[in-house]
PDB file of N, CA and C in Angstrom:
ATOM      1  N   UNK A   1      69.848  10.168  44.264  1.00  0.00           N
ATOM      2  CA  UNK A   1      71.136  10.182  43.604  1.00  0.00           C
ATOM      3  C   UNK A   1      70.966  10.762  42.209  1.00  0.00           C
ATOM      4  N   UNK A   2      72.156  11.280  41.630  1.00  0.00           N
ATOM      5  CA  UNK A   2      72.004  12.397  40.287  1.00  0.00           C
ATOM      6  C   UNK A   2      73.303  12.596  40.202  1.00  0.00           C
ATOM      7  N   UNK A   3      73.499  13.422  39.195  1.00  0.00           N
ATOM      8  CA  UNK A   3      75.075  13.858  38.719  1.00  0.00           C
ATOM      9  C   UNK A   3      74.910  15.570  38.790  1.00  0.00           C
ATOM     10  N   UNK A   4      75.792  15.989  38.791  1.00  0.00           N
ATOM     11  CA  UNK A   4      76.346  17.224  39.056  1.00  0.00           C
ATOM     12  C   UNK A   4      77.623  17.511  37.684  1.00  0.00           C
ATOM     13  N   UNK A   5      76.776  18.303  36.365  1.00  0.00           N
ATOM     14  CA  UNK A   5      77.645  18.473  35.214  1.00  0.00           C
ATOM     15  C   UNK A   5      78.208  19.853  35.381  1.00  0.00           C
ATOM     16  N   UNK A   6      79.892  19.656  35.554  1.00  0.00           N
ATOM     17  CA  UNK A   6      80.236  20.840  35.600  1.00  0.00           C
ATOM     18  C   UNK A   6      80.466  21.445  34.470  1.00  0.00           C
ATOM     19  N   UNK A   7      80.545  23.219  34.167  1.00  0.00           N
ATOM     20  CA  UNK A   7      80.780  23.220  32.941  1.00  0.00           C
ATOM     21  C   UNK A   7      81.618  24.684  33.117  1.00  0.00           C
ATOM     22  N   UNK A   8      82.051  25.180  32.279  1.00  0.00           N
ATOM     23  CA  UNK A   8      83.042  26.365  32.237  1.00  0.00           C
ATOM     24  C   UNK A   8      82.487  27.173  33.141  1.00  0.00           C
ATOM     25  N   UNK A   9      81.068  27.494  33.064  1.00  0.00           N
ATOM     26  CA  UNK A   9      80.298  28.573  33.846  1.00  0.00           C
ATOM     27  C   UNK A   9      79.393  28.295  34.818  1.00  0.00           C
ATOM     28  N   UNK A  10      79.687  27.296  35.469  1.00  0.00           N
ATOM     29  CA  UNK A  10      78.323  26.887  36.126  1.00  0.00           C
ATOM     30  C   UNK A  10      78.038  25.289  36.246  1.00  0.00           C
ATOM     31  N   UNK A  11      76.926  25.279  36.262  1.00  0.00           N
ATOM     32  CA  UNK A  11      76.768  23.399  36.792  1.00  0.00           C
ATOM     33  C   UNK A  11      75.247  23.385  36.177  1.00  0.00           C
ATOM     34  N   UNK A  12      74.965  22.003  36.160  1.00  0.00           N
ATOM     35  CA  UNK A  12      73.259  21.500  36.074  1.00  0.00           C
ATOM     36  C   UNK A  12      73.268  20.686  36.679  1.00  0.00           C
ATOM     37  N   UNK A  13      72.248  20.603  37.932  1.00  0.00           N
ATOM     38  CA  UNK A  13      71.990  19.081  38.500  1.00  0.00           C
ATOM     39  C   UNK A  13      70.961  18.401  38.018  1.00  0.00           C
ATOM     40  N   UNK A  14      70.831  17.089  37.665  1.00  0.00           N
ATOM     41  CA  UNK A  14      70.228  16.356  37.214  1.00  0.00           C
ATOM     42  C   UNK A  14      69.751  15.002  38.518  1.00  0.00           C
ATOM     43  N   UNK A  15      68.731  14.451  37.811  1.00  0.00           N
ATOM     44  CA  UNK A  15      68.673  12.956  38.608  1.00  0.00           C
ATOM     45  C   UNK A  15      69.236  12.163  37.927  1.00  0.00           C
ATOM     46  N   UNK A  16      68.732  10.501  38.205  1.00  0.00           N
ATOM     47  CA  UNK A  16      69.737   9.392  37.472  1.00  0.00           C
ATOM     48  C   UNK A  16      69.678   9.573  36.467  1.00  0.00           C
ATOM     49  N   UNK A  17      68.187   9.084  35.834  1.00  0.00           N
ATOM     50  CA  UNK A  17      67.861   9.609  34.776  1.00  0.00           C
ATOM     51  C   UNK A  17      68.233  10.753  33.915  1.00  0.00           C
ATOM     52  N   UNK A  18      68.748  11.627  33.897  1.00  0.00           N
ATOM     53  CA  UNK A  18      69.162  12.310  33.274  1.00  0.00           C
ATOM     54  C   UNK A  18      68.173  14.372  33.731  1.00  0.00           C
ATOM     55  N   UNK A  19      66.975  14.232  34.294  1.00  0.00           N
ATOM     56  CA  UNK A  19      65.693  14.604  34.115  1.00  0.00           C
ATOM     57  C   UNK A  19      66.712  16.014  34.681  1.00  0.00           C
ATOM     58  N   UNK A  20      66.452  17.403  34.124  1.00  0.00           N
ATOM     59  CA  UNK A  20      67.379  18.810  34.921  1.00  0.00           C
ATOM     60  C   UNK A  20      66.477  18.873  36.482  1.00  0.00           C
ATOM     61  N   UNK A  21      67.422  19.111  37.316  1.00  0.00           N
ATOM     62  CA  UNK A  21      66.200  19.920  38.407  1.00  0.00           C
ATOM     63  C   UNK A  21      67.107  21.573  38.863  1.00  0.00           C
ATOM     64  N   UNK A  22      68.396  21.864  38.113  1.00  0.00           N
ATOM     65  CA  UNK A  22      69.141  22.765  38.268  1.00  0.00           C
ATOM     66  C   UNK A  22      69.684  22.827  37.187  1.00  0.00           C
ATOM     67  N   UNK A  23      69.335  24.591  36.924  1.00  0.00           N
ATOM     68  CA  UNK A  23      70.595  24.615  35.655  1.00  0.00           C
ATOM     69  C   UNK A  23      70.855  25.883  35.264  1.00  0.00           C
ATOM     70  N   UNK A  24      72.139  25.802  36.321  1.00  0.00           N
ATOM     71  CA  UNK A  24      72.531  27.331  36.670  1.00  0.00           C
ATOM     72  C   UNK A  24      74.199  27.117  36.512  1.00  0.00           C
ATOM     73  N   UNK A  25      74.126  27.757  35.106  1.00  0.00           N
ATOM     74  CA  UNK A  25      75.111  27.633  33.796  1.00  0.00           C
ATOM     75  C   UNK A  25      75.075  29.057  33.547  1.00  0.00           C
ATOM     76  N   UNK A  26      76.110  29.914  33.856  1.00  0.00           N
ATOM     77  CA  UNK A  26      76.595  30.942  33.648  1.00  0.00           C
ATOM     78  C   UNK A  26      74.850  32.430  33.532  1.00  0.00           C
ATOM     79  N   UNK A  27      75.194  33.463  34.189  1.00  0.00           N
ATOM     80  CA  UNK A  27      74.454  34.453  34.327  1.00  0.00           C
ATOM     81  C   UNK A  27      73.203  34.350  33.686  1.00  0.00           C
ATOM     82  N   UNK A  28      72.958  34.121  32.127  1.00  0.00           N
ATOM     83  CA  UNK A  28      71.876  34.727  32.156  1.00  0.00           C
ATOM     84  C   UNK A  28      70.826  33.228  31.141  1.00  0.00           C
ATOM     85  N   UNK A  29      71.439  32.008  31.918  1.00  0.00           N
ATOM     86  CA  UNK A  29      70.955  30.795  31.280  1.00  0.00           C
ATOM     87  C   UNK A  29      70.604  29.749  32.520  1.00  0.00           C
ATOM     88  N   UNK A  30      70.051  30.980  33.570  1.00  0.00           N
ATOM     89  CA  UNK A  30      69.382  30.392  34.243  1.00  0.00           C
ATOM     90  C   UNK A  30      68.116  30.012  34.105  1.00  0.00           C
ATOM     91  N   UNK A  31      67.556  28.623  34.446  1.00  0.00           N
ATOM     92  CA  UNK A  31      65.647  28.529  34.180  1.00  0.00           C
ATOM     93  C   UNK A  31      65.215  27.105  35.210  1.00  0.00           C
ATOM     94  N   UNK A  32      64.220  26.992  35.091  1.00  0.00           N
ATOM     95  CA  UNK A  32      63.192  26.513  35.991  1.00  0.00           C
ATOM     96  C   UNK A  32      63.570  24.998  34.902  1.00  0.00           C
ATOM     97  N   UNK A  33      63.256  23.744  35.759  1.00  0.00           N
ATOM     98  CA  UNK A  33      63.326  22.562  34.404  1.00  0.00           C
ATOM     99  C   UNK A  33      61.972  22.356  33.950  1.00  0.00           C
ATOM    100  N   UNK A  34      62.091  21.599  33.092  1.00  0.00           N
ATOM    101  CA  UNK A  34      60.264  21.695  32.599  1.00  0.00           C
ATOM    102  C   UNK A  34      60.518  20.001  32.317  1.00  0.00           C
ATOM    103  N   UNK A  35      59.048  19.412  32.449  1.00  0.00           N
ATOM    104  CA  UNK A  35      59.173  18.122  32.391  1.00  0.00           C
ATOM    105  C   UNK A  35      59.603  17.570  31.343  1.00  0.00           C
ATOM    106  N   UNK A  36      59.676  17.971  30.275  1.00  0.00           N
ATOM    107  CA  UNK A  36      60.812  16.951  29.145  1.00  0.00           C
ATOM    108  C   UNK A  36      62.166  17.217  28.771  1.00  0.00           C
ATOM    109  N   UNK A  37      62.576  17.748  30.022  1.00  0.00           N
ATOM    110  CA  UNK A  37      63.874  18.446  29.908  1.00  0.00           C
ATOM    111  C   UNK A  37      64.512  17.291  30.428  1.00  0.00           C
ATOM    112  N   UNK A  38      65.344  17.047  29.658  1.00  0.00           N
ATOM    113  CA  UNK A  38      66.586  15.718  30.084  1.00  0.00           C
ATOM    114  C   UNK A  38      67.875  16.120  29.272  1.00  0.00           C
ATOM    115  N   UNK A  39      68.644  15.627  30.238  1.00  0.00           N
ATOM    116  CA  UNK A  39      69.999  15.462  29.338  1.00  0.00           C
ATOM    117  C   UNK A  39      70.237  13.992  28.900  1.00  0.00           C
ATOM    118  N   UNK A  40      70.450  13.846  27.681  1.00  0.00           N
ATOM    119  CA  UNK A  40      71.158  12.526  26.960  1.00  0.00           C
ATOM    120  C   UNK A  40      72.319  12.065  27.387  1.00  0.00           C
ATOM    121  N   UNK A  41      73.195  13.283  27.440  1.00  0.00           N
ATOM    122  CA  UNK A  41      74.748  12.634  27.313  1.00  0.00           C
ATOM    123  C   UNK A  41      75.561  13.751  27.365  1.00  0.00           C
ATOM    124  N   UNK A  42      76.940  13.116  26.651  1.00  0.00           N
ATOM    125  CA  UNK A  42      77.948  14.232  26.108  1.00  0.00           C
ATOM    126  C   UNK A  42      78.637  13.476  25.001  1.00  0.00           C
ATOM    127  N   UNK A  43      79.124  15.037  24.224  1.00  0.00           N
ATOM    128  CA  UNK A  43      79.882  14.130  23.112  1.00  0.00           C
ATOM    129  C   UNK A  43      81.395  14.771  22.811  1.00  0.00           C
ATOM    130  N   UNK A  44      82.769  14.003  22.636  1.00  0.00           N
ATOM    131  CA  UNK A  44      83.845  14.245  22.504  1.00  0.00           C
ATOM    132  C   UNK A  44      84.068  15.774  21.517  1.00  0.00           C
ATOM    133  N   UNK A  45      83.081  16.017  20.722  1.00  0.00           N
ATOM    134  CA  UNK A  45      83.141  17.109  19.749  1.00  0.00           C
ATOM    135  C   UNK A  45      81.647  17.242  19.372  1.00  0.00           C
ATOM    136  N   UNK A  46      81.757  18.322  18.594  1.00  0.00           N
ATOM    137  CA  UNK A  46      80.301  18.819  18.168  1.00  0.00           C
ATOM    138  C   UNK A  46      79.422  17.700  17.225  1.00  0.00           C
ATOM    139  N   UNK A  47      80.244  17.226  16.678  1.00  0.00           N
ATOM    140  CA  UNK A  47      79.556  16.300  15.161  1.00  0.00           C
ATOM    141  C   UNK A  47      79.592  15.399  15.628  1.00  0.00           C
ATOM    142  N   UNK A  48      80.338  14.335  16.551  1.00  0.00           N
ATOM    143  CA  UNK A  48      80.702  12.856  17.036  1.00  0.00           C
ATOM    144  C   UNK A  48      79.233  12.247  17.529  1.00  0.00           C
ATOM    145  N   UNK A  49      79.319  11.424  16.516  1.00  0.00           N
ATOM    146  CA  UNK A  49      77.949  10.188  16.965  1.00  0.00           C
ATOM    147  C   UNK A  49      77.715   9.483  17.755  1.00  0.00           C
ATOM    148  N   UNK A  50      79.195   9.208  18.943  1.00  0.00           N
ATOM    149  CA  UNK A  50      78.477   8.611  19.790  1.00  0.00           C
ATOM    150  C   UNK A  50      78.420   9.272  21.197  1.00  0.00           C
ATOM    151  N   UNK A  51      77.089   9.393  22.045  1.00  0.00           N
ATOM    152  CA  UNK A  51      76.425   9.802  23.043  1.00  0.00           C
ATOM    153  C   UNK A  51      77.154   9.320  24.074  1.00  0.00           C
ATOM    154  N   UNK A  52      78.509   9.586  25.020  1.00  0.00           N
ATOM    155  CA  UNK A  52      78.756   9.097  26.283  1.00  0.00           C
ATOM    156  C   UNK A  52      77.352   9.529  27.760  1.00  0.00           C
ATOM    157  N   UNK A  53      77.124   8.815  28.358  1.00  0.00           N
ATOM    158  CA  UNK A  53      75.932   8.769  29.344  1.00  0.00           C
ATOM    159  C   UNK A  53      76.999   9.433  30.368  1.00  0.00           C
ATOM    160  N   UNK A  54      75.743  10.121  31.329  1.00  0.00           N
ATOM    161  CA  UNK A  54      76.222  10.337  32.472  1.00  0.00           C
ATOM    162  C   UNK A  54      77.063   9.488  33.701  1.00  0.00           C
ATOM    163  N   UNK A  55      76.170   8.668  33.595  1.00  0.00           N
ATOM    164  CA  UNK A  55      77.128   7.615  34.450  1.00  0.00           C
ATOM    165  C   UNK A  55      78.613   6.985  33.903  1.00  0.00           C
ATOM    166  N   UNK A  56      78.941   7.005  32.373  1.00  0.00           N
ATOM    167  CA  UNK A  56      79.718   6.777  31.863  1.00  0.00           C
ATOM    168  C   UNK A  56      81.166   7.865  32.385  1.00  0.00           C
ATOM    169  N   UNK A  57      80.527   9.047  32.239  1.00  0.00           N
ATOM    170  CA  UNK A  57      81.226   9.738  32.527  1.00  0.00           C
ATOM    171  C   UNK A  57      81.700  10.232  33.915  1.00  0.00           C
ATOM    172  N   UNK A  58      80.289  10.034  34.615  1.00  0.00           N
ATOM    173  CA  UNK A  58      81.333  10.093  36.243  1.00  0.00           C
ATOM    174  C   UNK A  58      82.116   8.922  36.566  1.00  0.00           C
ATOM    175  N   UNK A  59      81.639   7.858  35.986  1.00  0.00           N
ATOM    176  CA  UNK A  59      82.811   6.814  35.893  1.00  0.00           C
ATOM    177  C   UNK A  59      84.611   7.086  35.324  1.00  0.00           C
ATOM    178  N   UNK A  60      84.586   8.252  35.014  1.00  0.00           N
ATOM    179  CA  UNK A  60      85.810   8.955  34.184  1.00  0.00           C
ATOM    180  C   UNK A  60      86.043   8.112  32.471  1.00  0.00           C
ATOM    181  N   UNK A  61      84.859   8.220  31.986  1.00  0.00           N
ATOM    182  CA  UNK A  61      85.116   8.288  30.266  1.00  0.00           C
ATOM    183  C   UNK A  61      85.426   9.601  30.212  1.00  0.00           C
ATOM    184  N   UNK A  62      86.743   9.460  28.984  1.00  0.00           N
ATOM    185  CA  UNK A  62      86.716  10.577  28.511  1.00  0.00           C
ATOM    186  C   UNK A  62      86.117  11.580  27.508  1.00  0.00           C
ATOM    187  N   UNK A  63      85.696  12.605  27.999  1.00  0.00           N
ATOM    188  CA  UNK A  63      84.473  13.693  27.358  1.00  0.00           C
ATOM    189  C   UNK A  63      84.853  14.932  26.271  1.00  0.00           C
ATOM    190  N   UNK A  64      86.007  14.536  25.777  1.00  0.00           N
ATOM    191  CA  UNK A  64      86.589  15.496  24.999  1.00  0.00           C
ATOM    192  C   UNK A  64      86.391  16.967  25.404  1.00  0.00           C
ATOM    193  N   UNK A  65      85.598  17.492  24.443  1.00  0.00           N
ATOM    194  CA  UNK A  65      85.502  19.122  24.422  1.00  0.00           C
ATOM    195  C   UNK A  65      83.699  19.153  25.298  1.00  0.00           C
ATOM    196  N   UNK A  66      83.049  17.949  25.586  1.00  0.00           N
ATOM    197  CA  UNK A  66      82.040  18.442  26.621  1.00  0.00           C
ATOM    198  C   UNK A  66      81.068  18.637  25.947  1.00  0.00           C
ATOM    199  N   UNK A  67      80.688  18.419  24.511  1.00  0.00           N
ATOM    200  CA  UNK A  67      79.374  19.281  24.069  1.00  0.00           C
ATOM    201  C   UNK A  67      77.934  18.497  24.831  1.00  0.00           C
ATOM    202  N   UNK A  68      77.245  19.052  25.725  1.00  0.00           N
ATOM    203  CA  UNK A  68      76.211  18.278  26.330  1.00  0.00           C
ATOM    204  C   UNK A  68      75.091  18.089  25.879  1.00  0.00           C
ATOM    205  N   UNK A  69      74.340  17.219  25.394  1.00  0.00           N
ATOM    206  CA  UNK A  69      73.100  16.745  24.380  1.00  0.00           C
ATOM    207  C   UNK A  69      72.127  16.957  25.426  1.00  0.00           C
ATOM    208  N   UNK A  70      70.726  17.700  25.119  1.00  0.00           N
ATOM    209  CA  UNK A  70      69.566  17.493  25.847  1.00  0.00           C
ATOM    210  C   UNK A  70      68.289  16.848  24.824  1.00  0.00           C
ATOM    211  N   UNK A  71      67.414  16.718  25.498  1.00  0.00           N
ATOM    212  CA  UNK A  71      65.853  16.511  24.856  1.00  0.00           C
ATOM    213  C   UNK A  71      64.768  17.751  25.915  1.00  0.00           C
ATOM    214  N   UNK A  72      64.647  18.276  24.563  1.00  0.00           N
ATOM    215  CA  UNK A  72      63.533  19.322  25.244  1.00  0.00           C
ATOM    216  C   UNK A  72      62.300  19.497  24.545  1.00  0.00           C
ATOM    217  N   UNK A  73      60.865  19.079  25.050  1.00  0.00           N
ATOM    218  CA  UNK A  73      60.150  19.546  24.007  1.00  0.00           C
ATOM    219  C   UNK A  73      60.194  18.592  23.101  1.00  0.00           C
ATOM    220  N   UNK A  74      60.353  17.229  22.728  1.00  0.00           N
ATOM    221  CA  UNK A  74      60.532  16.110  22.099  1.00  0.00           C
ATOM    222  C   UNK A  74      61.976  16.456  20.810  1.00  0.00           C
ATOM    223  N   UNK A  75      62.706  17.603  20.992  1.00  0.00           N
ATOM    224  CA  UNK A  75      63.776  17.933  20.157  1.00  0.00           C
ATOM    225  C   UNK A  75      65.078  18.283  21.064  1.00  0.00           C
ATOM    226  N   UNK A  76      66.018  17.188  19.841  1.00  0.00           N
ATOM    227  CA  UNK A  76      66.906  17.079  20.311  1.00  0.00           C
ATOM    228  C   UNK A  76      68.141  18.204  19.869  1.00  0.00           C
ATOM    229  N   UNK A  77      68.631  18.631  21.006  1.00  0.00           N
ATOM    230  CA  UNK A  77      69.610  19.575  21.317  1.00  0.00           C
ATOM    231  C   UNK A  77      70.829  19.735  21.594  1.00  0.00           C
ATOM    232  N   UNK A  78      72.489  20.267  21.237  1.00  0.00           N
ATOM    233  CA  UNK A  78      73.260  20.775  21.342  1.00  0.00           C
ATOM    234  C   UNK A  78      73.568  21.584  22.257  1.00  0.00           C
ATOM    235  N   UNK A  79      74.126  21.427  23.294  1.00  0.00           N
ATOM    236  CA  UNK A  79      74.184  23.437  23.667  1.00  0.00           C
ATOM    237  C   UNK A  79      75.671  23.530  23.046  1.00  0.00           C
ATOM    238  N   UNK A  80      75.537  24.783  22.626  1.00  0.00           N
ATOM    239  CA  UNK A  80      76.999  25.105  21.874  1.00  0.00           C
ATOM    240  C   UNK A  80      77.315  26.584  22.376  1.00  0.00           C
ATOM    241  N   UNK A  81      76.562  27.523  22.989  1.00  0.00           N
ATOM    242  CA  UNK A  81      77.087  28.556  22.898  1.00  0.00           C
ATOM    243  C   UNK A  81      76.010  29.214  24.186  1.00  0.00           C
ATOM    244  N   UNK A  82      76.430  30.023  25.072  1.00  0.00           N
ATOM    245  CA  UNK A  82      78.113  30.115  25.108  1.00  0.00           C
ATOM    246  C   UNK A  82      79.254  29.123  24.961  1.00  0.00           C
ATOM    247  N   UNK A  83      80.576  29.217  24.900  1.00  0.00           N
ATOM    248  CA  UNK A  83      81.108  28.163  25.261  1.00  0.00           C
ATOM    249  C   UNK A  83      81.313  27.693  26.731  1.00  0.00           C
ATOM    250  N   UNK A  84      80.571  28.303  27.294  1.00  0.00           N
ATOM    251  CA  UNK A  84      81.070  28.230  28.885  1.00  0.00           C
ATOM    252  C   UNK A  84      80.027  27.070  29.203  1.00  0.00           C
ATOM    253  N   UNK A  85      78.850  26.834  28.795  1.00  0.00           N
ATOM    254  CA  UNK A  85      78.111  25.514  28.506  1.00  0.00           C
ATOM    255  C   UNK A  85      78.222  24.563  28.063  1.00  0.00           C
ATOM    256  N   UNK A  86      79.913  23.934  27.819  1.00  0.00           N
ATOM    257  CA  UNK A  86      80.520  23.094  27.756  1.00  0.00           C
ATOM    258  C   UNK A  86      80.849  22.152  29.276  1.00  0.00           C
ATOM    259  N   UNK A  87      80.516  21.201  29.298  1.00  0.00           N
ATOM    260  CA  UNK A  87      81.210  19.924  30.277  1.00  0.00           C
ATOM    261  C   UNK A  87      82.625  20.199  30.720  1.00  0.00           C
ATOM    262  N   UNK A  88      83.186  19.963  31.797  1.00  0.00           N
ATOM    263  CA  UNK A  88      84.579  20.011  31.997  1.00  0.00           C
ATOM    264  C   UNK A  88      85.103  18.564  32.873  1.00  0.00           C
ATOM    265  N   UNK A  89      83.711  18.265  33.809  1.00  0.00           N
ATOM    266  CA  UNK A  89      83.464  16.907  34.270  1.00  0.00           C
ATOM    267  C   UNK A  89      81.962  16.700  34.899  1.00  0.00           C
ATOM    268  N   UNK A  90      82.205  15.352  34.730  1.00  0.00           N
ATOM    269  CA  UNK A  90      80.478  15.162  35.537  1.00  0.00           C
ATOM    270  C   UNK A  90      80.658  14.079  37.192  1.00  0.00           C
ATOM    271  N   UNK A  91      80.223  14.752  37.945  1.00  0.00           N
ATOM    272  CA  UNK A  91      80.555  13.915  39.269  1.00  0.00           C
ATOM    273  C   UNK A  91      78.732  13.397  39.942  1.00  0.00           C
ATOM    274  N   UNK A  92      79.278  12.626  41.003  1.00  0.00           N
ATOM    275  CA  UNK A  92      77.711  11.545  41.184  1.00  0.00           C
ATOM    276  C   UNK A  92      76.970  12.625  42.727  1.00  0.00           C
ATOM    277  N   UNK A  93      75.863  12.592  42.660  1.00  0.00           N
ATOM    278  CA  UNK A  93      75.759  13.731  43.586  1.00  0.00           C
ATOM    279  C   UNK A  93      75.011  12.703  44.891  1.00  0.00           C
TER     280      UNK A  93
END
């Protein structure tokens, strides 16, 4: 079991945990996951402090504008751009 984050351009599948095993998000931001690749969360806007979880959100919290938080590489990440790497919903796979 895992979530399935949809996003303007594409999707990432994940496990429970968060861990990527897909992340095929618009043409040319396709890649392989690497082991400290996780997603955290999402957040209502770019600056907003608090982290909604995946499960939160296939539960239907609301995710504002989608910005999706990762950990890669022990640093923590934004994706902001394209915008098509924005969240639109996250469903349970």
């Amino acid at each position: 079991m895992g979530y399935k984050i949809m996003c303007k351009s594409g999707y990432v599948l994940t496990d429970e945990a968060g861990q990527i095993r897909t992340d095929a998000v618009g043409r040319y931001y396709r890649r392989q996951p690497g082991p400290d690749w996780r997603i955290l969360g999402l957040t209502t806007r770019h600056h907003a402090h608090q982290i909604i979880t995946l499960a939160e959100a296939a539960d239907g919290a609301w995710i504002g504008q989608g910005w999706i938080h990762d950990m890669d590489h022990g640093t923590h990440r934004t994706w902001s751009l394209p915008r098509g790497r924005r969240a639109v919903r996250v469903e349970r796979t």
